[in-house]
Structures are given as C-alpha cells and as structure tokens.
C-alpha atoms as a PDB file:
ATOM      1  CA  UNK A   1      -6.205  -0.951  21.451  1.00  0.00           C
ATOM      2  CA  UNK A   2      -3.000  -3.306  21.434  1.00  0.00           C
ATOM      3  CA  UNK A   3      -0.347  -2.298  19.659  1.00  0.00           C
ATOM      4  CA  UNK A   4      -0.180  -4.509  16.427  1.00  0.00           C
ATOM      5  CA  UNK A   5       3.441  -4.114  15.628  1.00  0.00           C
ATOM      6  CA  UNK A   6       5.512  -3.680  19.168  1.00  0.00           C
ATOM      7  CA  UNK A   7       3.890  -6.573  21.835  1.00  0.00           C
ATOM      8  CA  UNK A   8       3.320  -5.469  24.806  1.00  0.00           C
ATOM      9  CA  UNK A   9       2.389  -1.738  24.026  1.00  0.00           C
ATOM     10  CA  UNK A  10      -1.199  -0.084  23.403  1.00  0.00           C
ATOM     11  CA  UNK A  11      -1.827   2.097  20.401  1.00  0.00           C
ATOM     12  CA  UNK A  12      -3.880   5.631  20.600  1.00  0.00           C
ATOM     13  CA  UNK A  13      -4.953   7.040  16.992  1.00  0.00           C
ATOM     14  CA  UNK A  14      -6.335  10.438  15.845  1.00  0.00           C
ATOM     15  CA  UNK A  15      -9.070  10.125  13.220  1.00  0.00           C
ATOM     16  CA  UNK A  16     -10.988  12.096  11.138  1.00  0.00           C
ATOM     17  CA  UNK A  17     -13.814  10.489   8.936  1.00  0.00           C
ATOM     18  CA  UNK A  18     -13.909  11.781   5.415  1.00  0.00           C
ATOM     19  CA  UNK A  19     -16.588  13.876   4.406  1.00  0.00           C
ATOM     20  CA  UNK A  20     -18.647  12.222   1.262  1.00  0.00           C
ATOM     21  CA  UNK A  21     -18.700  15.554  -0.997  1.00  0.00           C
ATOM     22  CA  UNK A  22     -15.202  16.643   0.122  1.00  0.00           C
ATOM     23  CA  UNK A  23     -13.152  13.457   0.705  1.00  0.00           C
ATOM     24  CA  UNK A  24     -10.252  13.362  -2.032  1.00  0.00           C
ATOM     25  CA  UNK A  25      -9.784  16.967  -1.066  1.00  0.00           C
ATOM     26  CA  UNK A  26      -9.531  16.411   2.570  1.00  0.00           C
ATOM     27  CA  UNK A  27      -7.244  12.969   2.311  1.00  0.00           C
ATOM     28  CA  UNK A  28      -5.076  14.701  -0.371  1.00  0.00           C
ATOM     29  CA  UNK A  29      -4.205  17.285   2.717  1.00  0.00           C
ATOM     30  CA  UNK A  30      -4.265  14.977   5.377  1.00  0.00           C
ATOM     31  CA  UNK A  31      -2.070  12.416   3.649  1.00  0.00           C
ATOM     32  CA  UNK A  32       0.825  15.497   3.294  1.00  0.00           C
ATOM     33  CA  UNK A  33      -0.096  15.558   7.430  1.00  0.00           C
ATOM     34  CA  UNK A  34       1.081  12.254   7.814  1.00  0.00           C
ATOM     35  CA  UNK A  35      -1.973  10.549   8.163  1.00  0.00           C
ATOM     36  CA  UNK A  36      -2.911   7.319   6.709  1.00  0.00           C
ATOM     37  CA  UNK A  37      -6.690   5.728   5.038  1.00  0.00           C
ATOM     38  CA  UNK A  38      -8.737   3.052   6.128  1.00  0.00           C
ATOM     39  CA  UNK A  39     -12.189   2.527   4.393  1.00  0.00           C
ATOM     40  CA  UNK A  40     -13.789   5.862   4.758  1.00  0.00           C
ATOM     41  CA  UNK A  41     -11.226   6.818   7.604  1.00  0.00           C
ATOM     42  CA  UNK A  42      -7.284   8.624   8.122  1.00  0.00           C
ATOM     43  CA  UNK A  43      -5.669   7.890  10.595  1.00  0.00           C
ATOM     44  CA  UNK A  44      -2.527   8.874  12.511  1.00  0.00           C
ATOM     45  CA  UNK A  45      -0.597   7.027  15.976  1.00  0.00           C
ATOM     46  CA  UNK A  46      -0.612   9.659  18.461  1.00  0.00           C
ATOM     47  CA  UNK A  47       0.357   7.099  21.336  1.00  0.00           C
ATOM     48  CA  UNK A  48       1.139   8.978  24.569  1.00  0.00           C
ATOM     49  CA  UNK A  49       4.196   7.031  25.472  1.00  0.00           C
ATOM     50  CA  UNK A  50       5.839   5.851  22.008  1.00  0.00           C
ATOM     51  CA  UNK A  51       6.657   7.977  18.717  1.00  0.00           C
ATOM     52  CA  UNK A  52       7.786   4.660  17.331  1.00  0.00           C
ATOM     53  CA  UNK A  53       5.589   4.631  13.902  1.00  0.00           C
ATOM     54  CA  UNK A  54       6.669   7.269  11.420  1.00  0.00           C
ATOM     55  CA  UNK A  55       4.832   8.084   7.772  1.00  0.00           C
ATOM     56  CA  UNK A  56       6.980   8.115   5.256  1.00  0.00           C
ATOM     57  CA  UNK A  57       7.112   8.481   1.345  1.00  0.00           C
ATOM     58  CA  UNK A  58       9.785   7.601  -0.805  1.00  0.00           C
ATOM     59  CA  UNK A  59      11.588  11.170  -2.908  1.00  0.00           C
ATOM     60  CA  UNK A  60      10.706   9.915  -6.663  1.00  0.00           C
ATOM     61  CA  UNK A  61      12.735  12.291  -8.735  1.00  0.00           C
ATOM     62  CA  UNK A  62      15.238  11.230  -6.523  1.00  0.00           C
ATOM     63  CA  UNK A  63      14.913   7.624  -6.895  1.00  0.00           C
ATOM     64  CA  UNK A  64      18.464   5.961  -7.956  1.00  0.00           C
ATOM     65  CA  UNK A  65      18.048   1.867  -8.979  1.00  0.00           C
ATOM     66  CA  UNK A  66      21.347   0.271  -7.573  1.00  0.00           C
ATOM     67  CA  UNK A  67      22.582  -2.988  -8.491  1.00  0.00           C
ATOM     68  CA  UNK A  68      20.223  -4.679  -5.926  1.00  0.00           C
ATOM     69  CA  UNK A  69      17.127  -2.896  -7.206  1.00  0.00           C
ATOM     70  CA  UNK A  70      18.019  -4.169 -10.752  1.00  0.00           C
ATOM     71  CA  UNK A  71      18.383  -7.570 -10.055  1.00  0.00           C
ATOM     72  CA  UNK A  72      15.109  -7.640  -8.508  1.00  0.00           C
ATOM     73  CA  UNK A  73      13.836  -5.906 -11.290  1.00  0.00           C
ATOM     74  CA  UNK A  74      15.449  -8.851 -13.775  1.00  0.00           C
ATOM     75  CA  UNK A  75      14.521 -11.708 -11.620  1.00  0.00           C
ATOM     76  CA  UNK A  76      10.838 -10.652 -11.778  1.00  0.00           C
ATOM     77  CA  UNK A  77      10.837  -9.453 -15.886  1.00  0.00           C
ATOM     78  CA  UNK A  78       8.437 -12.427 -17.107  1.00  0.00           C
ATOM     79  CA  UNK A  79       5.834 -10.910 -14.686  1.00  0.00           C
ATOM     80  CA  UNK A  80       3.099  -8.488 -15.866  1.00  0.00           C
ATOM     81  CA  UNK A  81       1.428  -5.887 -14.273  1.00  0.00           C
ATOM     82  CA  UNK A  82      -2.416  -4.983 -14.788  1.00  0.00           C
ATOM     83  CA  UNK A  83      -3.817  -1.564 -13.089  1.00  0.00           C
ATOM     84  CA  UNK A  84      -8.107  -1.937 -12.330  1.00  0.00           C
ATOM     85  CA  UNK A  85      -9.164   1.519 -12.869  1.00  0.00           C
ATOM     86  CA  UNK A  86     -12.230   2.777 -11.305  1.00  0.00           C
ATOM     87  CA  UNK A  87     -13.896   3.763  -7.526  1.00  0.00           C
ATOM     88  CA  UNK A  88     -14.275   0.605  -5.590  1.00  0.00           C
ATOM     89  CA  UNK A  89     -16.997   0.235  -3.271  1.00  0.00           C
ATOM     90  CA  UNK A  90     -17.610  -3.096  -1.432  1.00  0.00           C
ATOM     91  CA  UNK A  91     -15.534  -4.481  -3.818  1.00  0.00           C
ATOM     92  CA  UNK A  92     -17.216  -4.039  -7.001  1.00  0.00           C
ATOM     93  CA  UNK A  93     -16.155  -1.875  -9.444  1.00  0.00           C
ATOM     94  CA  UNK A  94     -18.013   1.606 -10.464  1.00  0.00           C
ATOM     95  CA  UNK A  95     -17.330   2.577 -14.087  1.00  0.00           C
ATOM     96  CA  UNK A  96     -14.595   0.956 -14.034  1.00  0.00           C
ATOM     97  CA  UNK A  97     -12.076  -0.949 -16.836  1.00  0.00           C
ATOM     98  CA  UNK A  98      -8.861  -2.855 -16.923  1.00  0.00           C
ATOM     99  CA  UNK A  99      -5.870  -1.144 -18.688  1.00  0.00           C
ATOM    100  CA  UNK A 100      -6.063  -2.823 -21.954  1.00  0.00           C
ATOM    101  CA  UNK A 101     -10.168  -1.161 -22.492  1.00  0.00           C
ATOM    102  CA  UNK A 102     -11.977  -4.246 -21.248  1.00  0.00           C
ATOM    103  CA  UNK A 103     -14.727  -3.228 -19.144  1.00  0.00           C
ATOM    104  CA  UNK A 104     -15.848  -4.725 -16.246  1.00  0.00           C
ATOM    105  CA  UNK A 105     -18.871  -3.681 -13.859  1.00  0.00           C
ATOM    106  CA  UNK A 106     -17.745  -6.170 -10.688  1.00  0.00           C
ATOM    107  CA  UNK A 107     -14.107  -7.332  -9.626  1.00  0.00           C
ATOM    108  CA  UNK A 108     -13.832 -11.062  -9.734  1.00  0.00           C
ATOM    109  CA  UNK A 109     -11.806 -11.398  -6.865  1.00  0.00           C
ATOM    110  CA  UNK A 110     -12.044 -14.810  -5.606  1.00  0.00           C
ATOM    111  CA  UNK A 111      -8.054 -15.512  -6.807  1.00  0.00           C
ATOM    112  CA  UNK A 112      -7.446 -11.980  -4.853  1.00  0.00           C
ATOM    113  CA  UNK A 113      -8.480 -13.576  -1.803  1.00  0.00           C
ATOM    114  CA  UNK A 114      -7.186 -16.615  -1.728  1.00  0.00           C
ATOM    115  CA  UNK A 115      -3.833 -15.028  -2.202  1.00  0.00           C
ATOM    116  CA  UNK A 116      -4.351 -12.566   0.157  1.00  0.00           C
ATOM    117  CA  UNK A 117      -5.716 -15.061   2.689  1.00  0.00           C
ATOM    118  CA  UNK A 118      -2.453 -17.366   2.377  1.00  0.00           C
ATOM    119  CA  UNK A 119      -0.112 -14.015   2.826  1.00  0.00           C
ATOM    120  CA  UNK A 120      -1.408 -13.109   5.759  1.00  0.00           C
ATOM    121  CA  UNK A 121      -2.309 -16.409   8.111  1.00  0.00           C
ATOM    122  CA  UNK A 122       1.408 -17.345   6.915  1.00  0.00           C
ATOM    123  CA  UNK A 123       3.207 -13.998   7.306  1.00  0.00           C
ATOM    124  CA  UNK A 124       1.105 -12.074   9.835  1.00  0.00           C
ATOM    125  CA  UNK A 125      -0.641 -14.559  12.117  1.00  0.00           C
ATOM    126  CA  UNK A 126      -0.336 -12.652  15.313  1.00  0.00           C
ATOM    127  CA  UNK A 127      -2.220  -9.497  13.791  1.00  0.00           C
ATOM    128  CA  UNK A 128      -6.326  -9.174  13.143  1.00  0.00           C
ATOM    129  CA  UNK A 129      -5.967  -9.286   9.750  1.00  0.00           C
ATOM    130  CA  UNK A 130      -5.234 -12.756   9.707  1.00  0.00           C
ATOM    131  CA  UNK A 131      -8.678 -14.110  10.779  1.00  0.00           C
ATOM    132  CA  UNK A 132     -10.193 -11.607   7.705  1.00  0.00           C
ATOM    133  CA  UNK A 133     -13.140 -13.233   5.813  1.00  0.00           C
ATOM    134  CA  UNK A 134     -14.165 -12.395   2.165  1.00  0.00           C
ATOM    135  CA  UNK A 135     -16.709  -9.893   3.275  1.00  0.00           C
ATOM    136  CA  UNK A 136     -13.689  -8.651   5.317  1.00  0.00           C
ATOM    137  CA  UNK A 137     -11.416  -8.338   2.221  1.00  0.00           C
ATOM    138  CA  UNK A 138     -14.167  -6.331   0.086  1.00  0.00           C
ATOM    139  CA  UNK A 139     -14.382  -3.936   3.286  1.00  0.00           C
ATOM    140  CA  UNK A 140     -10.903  -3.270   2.652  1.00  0.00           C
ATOM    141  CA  UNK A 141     -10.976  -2.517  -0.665  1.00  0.00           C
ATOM    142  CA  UNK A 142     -13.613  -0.313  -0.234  1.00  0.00           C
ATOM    143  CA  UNK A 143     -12.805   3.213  -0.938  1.00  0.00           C
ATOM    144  CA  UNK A 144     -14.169   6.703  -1.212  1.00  0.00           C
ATOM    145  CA  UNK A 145     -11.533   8.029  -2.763  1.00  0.00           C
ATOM    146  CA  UNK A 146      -9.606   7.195  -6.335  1.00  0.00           C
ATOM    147  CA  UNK A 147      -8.454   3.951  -5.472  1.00  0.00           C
ATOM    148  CA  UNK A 148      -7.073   1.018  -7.800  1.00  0.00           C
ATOM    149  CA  UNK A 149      -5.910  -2.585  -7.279  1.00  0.00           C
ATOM    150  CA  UNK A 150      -2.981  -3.706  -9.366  1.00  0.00           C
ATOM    151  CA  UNK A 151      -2.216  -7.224 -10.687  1.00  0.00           C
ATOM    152  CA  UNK A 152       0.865  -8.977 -11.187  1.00  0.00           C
ATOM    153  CA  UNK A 153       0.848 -12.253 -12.447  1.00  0.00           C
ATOM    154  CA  UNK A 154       3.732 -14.632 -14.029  1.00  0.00           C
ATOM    155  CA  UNK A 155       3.765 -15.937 -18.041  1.00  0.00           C
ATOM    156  CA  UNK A 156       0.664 -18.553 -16.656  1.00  0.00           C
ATOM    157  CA  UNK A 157      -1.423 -15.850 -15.859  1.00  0.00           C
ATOM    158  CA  UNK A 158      -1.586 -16.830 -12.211  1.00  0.00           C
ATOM    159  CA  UNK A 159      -1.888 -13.942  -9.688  1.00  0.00           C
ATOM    160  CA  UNK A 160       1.690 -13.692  -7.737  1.00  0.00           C
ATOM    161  CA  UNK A 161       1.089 -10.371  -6.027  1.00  0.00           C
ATOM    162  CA  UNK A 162      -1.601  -7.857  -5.423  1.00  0.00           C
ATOM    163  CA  UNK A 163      -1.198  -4.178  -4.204  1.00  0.00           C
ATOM    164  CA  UNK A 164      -4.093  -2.219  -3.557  1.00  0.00           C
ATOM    165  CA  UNK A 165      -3.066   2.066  -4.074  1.00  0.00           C
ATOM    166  CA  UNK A 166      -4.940   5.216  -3.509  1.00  0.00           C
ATOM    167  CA  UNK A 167      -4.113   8.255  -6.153  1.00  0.00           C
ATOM    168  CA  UNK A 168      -3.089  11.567  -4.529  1.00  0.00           C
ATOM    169  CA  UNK A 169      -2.574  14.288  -6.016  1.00  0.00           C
ATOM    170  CA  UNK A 170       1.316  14.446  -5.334  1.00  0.00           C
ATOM    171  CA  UNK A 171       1.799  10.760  -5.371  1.00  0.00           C
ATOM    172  CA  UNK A 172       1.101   7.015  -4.954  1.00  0.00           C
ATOM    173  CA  UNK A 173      -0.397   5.768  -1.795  1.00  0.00           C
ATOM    174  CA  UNK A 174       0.787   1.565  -1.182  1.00  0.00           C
ATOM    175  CA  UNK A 175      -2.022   1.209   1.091  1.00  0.00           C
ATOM    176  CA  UNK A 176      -1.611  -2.825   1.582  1.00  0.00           C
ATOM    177  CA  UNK A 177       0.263  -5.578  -0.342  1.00  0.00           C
ATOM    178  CA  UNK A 178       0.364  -8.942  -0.615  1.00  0.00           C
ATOM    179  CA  UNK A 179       1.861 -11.972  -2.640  1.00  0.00           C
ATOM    180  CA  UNK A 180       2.360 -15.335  -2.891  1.00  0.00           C
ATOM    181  CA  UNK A 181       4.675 -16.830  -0.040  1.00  0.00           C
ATOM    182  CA  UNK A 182       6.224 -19.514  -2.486  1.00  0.00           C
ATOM    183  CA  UNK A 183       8.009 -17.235  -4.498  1.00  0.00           C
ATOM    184  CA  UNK A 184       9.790 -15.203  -1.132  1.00  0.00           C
ATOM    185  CA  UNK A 185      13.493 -15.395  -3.220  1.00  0.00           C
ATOM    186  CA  UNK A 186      11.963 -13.035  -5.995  1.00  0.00           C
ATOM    187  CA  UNK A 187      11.637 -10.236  -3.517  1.00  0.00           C
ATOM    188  CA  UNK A 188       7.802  -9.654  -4.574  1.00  0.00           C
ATOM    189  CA  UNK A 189       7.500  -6.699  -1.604  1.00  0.00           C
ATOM    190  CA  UNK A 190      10.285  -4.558  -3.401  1.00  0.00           C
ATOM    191  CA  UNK A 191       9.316  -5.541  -6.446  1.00  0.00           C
ATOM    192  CA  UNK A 192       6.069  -3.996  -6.332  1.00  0.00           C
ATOM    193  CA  UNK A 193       7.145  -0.705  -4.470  1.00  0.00           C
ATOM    194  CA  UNK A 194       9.927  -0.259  -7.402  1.00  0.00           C
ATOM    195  CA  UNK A 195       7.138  -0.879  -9.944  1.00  0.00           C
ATOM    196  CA  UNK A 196       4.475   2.280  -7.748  1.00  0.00           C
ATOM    197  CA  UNK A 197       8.338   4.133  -8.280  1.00  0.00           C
ATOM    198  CA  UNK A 198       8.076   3.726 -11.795  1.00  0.00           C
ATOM    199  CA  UNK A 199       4.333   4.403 -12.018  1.00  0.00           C
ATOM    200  CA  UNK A 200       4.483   7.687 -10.216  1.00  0.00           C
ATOM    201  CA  UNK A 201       7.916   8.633 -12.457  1.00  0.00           C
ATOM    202  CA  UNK A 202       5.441   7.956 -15.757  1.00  0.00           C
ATOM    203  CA  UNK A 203       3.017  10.583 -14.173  1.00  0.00           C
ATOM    204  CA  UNK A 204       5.343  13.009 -13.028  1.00  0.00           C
ATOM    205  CA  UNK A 205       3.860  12.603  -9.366  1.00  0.00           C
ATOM    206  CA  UNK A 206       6.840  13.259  -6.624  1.00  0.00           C
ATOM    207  CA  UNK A 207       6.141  11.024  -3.917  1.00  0.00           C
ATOM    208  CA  UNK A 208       5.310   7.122  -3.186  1.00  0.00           C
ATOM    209  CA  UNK A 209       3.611   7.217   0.151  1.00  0.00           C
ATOM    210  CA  UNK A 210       4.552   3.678   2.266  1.00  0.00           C
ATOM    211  CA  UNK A 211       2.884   4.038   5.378  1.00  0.00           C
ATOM    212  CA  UNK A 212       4.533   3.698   8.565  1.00  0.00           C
ATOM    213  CA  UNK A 213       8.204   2.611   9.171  1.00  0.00           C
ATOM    214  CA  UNK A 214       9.232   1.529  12.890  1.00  0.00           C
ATOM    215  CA  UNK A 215      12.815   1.201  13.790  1.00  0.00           C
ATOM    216  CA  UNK A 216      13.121  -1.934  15.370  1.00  0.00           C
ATOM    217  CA  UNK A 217      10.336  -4.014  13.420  1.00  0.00           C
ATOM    218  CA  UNK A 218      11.847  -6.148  11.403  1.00  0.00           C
ATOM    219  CA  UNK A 219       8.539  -6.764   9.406  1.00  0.00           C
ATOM    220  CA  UNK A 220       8.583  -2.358   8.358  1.00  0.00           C
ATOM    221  CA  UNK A 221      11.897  -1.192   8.653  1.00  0.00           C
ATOM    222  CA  UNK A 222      12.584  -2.426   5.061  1.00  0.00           C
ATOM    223  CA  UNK A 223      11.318   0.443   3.593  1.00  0.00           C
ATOM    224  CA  UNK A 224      14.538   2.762   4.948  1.00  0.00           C
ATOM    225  CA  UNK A 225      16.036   0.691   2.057  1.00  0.00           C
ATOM    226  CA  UNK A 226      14.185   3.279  -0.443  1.00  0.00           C
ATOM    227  CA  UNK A 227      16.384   5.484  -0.782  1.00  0.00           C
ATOM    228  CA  UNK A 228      15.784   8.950  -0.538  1.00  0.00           C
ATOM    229  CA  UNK A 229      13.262   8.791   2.063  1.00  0.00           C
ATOM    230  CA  UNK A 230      11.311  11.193   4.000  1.00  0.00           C
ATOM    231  CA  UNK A 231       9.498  11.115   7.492  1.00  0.00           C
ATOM    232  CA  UNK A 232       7.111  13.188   8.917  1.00  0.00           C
ATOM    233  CA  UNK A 233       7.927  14.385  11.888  1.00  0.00           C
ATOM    234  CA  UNK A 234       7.232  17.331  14.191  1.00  0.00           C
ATOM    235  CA  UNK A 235       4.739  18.269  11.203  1.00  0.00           C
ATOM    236  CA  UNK A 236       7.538  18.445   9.136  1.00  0.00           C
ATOM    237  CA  UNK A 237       8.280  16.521   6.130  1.00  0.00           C
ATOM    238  CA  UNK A 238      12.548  15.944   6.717  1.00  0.00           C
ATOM    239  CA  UNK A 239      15.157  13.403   5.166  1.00  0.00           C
ATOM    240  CA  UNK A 240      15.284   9.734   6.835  1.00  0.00           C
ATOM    241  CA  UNK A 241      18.720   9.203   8.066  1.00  0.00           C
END
C-alpha cells in the first residue's frame, strides 16, 4: 500500500491476527518484538527497500523532566486527566467505570469524535484517517486486549485531548492521540506522553511504548526528544542515539 508517512514510497507489513483465547498473551510478546496493534491485528513495516520506521519505547526509570518538560507540565496544570477503565469493543464499554467509581455500560463519545475529527482533517489531511466516520472511530477503539481511553479536559470540563492506550504487561502502549488544534502553544502531544510517563512510574511498569519514529518526518521524529529512548532494531532492543 502507499507509504503514509514518506510520499512517494510503498509500505509492506508483517501481521499476525490475535488469537481470541490467547491475545493479551501473544501482543504482550509481540509488542517486546517491535510490533504494533490495530483492532484485532500487530503489525510490523518490513518494507523491502526502506528500514525507515523504527518502534520505540521511552526507558521510564530513566525518565529525567528538564526545564522544558516542566514548563509544559505548568502550562497545562489546570487540566485534568480521567482514565475509562474497561475492554472496549465497538466502542462501548464492557464492565467498565470511570476512575472516580461511576459506572458506565456505553462510552458517550460524540465530544471524542468531534475532537478527533478536527485533529486529524486539520493536522493529517493527506493520510486515510482523515476521511474516518464515527463508525470508523468506534472501529478504532475497538480492542481485544486491556485497552483504555484517557480524558483530559480544562477547568470547563471541555475535552482538550484524548489518548487512547493499551496495558502491557511491561508498560504503556500510546496507541493514537489527539487534541484540540486551538490550544497548539500548550504542547498537548508532550503533554500527554509525560502524563503515560508518570502513569507507568505510579505502576512500576518500565516502558512507554510510542510507536514508530522516522528520521526525517517531521510529524514523528519528536519523540527522540524522550529521553532515554530505545529502538528495536535487528531484534534487539538498543539505546536511540
């Protein structure tokens, strides 16, 4: 298919469909492979004539906030963060409650959307997600592993951010993100990776996964700014230099 992050290339994957009875097992393993989830799918580029994409996961124990972290961190301190807990499939929730013990049988996600609709026809356009319909949003949060959404909104209540994460067993998965486009000075990207930091930290969990980093994207090469980072590479975990 054509590559959706260098123009002009094509992309090969290898994929493995997770098994029903077996599947946090199997992506718990495959994710420590390098490999990546979509829906009931991981995935890894194995493009004949690029090596460009590269998994990698940020070192939490390792973690240091500098003065640019903090200030993100103080910028965004009137915002509040709210984990949904429970298996999502086509986007309704299965036994599932908020943080603070309200239940709730069916994610209201109307506000997700609509957020998530404006992020991506303004700041990814030339991909396929752009042309995504609601149907198309529950399909992504669809999961058959543990899976949660997280919440972030400002002192009005109103949703700023969104970050959908899968739970491993070593870590914190950022499978996609997404926030509102009006507020680009308060750094909402980082903000929400520093706040997956601190969640894994609170759990003792080692790793925050972030997907794929390419060199000369400008769009994913801001994750080499998580320092220490890892890559996987020659199916080897090593540092990012």
């Amino acid at each position: 298919m054509p590559c959706p992050y260098i123009k002009g290339l094509f992309e090969q994957q290898t994929f493995i469909k997770l098994s029903n009875d077996k599947a946090t097992e199997e992506y718990n393993e495959l994710s420590r492979a390098g490999f990546r989830r979509s829906h009931d799918t991981v995935y890894r580029p194995s493009c004949c004539k690029c090596n460009a994409c590269k998994t990698v996961r940020i070192k939490v124990n390792d973690f240091k906030l500098n003065k640019n972290w903090q200030r993100i961190l103080n910028k965004n301190k009137n915002i509040s963060m709210k984990i949904i807990n429970g298996k999502i499939i086509n986007g309704k929730i299965i036994n599932g409650k908020i943080t603070d013990g309200e239940y709730i049988g069916q994610l209201d996600n109307d506000e997700q959307f609509n957020l998530f609709s404006k992020y991506v026809t303004t700041r990814h356009m030339e991909g396929g997600m752009a042309a995504m319909t609601r149907d198309d949003y529950n399909n992504l949060l669809s999961s058959p592993v543990d899976t949660n959404i997280i919440e972030f909104r400002d002192m009005q209540n109103k949703l700023v951010s969104g970050c959908i994460i899968d739970n491993l067993d070593d870590g914190i998965s950022a499978v996609y993100s997404f926030f509102d486009i009006n507020l680009v000075k308060n750094s909402l990207g980082s903000y929400m990776i520093l706040k997956l930091i601190e969640l894994a930290n609170k759990h003792n969990l080692p790793y925050v996964y972030l997907g794929f980093i390419i060199k000369n994207n400008p769009k994913m090469i801001y994750k080499s700014r998580f320092k220490p980072l890892e890559l996987f590479k020659n199916g080897l975990w090593q540092p990012y230099i």
